[in-house]
C-alpha atoms as a PDB file:
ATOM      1  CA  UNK A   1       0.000   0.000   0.000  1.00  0.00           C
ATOM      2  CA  UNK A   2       1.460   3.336  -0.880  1.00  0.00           C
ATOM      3  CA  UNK A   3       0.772   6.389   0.725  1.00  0.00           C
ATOM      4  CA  UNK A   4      -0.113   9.582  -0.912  1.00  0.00           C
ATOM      5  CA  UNK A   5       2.667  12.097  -0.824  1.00  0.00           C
ATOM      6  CA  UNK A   6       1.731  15.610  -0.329  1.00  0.00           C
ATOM      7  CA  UNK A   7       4.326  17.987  -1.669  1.00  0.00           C
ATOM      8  CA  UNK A   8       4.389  21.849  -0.800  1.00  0.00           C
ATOM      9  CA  UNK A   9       4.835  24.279  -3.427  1.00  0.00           C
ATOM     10  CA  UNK A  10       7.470  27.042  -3.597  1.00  0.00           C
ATOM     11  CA  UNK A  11       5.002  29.167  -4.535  1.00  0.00           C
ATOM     12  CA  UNK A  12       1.350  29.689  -2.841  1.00  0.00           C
ATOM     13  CA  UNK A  13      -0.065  31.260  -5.904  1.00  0.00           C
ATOM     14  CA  UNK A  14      -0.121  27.898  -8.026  1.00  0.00           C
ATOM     15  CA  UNK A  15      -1.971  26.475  -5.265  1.00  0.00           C
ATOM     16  CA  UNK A  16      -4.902  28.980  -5.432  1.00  0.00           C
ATOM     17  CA  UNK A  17      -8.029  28.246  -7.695  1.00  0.00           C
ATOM     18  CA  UNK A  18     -10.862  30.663  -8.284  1.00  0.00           C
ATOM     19  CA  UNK A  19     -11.439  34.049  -7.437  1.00  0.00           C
ATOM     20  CA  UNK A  20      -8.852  33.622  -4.735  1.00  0.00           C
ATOM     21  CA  UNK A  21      -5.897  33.312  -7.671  1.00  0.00           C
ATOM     22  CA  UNK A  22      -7.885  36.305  -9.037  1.00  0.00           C
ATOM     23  CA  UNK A  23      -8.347  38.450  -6.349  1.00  0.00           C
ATOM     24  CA  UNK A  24      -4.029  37.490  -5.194  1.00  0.00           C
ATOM     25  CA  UNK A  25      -3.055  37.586  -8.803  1.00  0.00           C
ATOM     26  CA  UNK A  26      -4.724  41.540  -9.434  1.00  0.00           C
ATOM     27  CA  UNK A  27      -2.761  42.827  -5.909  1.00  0.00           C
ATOM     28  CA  UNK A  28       0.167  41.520  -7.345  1.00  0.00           C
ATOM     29  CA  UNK A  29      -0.395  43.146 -10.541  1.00  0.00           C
ATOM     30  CA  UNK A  30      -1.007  46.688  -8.797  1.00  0.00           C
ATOM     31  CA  UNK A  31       2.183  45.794  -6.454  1.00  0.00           C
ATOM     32  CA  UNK A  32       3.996  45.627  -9.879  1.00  0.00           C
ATOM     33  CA  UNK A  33       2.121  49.068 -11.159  1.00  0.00           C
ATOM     34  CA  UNK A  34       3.735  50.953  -7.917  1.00  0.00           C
ATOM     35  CA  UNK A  35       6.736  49.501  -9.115  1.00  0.00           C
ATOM     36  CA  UNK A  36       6.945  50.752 -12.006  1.00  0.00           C
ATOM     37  CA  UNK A  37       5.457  54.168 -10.852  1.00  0.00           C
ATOM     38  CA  UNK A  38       9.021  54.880  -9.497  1.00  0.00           C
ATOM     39  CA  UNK A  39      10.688  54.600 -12.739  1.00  0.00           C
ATOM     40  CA  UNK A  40      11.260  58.214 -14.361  1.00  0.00           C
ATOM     41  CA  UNK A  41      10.590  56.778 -18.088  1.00  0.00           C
ATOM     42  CA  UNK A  42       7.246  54.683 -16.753  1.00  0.00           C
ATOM     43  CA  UNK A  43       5.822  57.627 -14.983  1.00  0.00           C
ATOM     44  CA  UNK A  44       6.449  60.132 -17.909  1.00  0.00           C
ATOM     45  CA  UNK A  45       4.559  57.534 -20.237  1.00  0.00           C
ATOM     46  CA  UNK A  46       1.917  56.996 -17.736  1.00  0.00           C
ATOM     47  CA  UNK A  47       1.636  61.082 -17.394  1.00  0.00           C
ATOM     48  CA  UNK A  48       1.765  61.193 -21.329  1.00  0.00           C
ATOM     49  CA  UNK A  49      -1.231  58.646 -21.077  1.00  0.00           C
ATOM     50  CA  UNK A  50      -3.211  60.951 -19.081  1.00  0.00           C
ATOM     51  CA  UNK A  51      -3.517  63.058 -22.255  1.00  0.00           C
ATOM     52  CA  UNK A  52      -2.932  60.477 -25.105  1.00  0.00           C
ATOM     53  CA  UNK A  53      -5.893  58.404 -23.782  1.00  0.00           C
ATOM     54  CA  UNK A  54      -8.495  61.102 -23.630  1.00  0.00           C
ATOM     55  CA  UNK A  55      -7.487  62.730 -26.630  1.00  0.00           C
ATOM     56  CA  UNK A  56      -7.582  59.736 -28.690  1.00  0.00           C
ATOM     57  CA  UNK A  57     -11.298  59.221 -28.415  1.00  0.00           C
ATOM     58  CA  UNK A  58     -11.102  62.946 -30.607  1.00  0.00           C
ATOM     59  CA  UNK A  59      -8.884  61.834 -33.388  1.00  0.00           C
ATOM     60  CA  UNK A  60      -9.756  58.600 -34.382  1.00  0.00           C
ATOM     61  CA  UNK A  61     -13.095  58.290 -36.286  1.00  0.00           C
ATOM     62  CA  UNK A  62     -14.167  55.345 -35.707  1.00  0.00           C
ATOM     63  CA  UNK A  63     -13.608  52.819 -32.876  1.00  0.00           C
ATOM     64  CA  UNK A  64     -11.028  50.855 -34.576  1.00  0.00           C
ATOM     65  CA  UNK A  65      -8.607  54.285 -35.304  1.00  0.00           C
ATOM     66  CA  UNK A  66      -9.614  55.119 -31.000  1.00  0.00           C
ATOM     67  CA  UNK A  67      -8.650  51.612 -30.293  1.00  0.00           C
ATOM     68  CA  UNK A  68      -5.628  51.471 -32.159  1.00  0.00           C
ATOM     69  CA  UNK A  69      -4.462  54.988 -30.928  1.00  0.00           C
ATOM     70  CA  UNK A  70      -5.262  53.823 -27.800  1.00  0.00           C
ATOM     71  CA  UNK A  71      -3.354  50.426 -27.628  1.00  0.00           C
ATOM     72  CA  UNK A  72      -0.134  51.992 -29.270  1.00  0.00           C
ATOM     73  CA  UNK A  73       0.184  54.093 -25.678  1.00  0.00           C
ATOM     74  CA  UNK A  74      -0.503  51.318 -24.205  1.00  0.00           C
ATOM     75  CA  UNK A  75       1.838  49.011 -26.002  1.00  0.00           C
ATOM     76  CA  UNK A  76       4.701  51.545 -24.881  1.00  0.00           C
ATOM     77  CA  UNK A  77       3.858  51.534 -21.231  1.00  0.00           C
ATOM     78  CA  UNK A  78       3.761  47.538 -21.170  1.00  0.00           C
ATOM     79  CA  UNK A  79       6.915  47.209 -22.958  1.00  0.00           C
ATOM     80  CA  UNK A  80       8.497  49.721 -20.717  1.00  0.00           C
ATOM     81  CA  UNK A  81       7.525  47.333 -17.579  1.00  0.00           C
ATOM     82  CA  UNK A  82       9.011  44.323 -19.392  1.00  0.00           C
ATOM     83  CA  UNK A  83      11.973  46.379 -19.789  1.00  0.00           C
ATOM     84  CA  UNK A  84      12.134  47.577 -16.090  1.00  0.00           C
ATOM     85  CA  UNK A  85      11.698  43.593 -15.270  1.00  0.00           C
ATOM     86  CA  UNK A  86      14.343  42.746 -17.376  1.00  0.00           C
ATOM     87  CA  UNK A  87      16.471  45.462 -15.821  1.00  0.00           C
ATOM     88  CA  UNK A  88      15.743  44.255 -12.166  1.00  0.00           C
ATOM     89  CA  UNK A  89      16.266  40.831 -12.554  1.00  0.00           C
ATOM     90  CA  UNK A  90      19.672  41.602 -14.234  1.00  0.00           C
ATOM     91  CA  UNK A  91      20.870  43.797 -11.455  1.00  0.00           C
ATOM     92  CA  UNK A  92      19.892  40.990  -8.759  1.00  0.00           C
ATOM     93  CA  UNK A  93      22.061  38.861 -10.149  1.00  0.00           C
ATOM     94  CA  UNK A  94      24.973  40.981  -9.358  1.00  0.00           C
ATOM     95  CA  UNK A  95      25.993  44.875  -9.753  1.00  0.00           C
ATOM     96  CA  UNK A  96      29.373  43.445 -11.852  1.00  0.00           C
ATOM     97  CA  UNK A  97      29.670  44.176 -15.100  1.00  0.00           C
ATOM     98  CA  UNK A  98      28.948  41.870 -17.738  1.00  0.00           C
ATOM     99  CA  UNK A  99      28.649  41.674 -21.571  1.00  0.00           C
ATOM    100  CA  UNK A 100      25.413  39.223 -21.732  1.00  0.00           C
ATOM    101  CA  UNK A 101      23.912  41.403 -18.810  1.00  0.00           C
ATOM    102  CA  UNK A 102      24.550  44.787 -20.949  1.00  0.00           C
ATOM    103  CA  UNK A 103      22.881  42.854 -24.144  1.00  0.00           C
ATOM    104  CA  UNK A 104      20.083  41.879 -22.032  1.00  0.00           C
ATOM    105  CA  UNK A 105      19.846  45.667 -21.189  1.00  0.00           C
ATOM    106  CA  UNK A 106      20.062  47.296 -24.521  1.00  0.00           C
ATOM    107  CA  UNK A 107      17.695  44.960 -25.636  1.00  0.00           C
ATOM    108  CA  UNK A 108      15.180  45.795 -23.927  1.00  0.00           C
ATOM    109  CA  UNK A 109      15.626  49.648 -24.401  1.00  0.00           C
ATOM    110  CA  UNK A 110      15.910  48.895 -28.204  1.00  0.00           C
ATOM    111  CA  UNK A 111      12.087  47.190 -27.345  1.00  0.00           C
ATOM    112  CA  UNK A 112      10.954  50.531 -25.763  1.00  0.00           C
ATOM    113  CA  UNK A 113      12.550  52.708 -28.361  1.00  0.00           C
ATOM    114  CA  UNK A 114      10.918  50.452 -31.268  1.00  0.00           C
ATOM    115  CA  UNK A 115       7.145  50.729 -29.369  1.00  0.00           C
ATOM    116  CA  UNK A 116       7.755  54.480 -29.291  1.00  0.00           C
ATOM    117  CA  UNK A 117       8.351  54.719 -32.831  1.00  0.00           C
ATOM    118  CA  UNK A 118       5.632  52.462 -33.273  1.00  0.00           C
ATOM    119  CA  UNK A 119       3.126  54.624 -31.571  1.00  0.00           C
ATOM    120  CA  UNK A 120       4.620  57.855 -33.322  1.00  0.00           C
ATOM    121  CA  UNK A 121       4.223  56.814 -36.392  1.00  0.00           C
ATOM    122  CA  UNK A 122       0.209  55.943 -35.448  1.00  0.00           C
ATOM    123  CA  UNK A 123      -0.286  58.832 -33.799  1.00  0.00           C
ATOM    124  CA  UNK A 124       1.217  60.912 -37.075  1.00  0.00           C
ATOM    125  CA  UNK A 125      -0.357  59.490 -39.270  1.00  0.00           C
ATOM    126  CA  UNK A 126      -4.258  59.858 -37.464  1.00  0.00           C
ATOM    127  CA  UNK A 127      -3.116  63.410 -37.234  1.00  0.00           C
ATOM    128  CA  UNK A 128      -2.362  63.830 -41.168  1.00  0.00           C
ATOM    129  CA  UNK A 129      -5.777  62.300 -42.016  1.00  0.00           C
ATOM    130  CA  UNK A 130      -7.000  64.587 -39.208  1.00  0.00           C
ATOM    131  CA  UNK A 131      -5.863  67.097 -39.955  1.00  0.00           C
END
């Protein structure tokens, strides 16, 4: 007769079902929004948001133009958190230089810089048309 072995998890989140996982997995989502808060480039794209947002609901004319305006600010501000993780994780491992760590790095602002271009060149050409 064998007897059942119960094994603990390293992590109590994968052990959560329902609206528990929900309710656990949205705090941690905020905790990583007030994260990113503290980073000068998320907050200025967050602030720029604040006006983007709103004012796309102006320029597009229909709800596909307002949605893609929309999601291009978007896109920036979730590739800018990616980029912030990728950052962090990078400078736990240790504060030493080293050339895979500064590839890691550069990739990830070459991510934001390419979503930034990405939602220029939206938001310039809804303003030709506009305009």
């Amino acid at each position: 007769m064998t007897i059942p072995v119960q094994t603990v998890s390293a992590n109590p989140q994968k052990d959560r079902k329902g609206l528990s996982r929900v309710w656990h997995a949205t705090g941690y989502s905020l905790a990583g929004l007030r994260a990113g808060w503290g980073e000068t480039a998320f907050r200025q794209e967050a602030l720029a948001a604040l006006v983007l947002l709103p004012t796309s609901l102006w320029l597009g004319r229909n709800w596909v133009e307002t949605a893609l305006l929309a999601a291009s600010v978007v896109f920036v501000m979730v590739v800018e958190l990616l980029n912030t993780a990728v950052e962090t994780a990078i400078d736990r491992i240790g504060p030493e230089w080293h050339d895979l760590s500064k590839r890691a790095k550069d990739m990830g602002s070459a991510a934001v810089l390419l979503s930034l271009l990405l939602c220029l060149g939206i938001w310039a050409a809804a303003l030709y048309h506009r305009l």
